[in-house]
Protein backbone atom coordinates (compact mmCIF):
# COMPACT_ATOMS: atom_id res chain seq x y z
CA UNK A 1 -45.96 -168.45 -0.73
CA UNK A 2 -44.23 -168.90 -4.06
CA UNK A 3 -40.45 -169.93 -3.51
CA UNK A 4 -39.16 -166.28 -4.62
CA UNK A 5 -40.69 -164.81 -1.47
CA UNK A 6 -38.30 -167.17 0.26
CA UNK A 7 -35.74 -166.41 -1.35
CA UNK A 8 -36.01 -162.87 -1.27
CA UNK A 9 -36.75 -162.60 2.48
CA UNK A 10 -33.52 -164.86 3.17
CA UNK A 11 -31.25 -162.46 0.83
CA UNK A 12 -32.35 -159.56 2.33
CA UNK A 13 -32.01 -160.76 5.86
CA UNK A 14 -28.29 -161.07 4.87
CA UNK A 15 -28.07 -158.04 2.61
CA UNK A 16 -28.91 -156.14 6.06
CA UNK A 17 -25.65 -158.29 8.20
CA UNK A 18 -23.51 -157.16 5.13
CA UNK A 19 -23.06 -160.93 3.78
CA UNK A 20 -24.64 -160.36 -0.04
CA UNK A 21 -24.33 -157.72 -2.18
CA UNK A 22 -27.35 -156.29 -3.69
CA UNK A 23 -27.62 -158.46 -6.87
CA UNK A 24 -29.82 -156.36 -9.17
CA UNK A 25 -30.31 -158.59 -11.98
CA UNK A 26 -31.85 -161.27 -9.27
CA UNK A 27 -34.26 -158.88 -7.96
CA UNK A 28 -35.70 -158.37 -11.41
CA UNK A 29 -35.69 -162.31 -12.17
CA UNK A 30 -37.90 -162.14 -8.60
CA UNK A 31 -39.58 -159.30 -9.69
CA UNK A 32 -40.64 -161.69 -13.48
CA UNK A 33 -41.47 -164.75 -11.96
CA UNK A 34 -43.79 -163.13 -9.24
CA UNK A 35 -45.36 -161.02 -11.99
CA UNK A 36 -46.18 -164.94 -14.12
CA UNK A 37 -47.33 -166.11 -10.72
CA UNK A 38 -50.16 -163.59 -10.54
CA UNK A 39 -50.62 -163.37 -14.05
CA UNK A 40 -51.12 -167.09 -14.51
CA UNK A 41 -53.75 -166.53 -10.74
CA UNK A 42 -55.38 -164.02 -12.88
CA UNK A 43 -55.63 -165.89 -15.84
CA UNK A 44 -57.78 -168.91 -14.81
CA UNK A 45 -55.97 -171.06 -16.34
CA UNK A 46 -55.08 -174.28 -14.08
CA UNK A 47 -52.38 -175.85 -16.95
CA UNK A 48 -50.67 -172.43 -17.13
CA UNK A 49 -50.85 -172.37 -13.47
CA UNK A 50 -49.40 -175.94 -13.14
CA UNK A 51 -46.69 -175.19 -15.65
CA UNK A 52 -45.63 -172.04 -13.78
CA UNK A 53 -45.34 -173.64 -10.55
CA UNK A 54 -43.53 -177.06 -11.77
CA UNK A 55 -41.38 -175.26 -15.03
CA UNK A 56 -40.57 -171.77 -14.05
CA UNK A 57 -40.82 -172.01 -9.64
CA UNK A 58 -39.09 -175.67 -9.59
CA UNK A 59 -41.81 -176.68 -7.14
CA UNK A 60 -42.55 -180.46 -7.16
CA UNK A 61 -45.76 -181.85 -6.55
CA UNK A 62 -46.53 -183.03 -3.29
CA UNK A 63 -43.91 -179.97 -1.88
CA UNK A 64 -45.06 -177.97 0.88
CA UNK A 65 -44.64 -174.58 -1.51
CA UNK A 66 -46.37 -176.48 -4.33
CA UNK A 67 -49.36 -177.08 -1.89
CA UNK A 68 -49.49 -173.58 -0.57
CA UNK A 69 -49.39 -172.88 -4.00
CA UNK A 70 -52.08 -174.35 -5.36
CA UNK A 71 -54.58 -173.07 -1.94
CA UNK A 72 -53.71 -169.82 -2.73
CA UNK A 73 -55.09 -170.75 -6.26
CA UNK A 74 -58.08 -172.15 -4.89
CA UNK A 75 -58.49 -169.09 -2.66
CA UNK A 76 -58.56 -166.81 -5.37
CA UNK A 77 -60.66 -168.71 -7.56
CA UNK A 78 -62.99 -169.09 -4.51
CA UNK A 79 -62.74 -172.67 -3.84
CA UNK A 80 -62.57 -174.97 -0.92
């Protein structure tokens, strides 16, 4: 799960106890990076894919998202 998701469930758990306000320009910074996740998925690509993660997500290698990452990847690509 890319690092977004995170974010975005945690922000909206506290959007719902009244402890955020609804930050509009975030959501569509969510809403950019998750569309270059898929689009670099889609793409084939493994150095887009790695740039994505380590550039625009802030993942580090080794990371538990960065791992997750990259099996979702492999998942989509089809392999083990």
């Amino acid at each position: 799960m890319p690092k977004e998701d995170d974010i975005r469930d945690v922000r909206s758990e506290q959007e719902q106890r009244g402890k955020r306000p609804i930050d509009a320009e975030e959501k569509k910074r969510i809403a950019r990076l998750r569309e270059k996740f898929y689009d670099a998925m889609r793409s084939g690509n493994e150095k887009r894919f790695e740039e994505l993660l380590t550039r625009d997500l802030e993942q580090k290698p080794g990371s538990e998202q960065y791992v997750r990452s990259w099996q979702a990847w492999k998942k989509y690509h089809g392999e083990r």
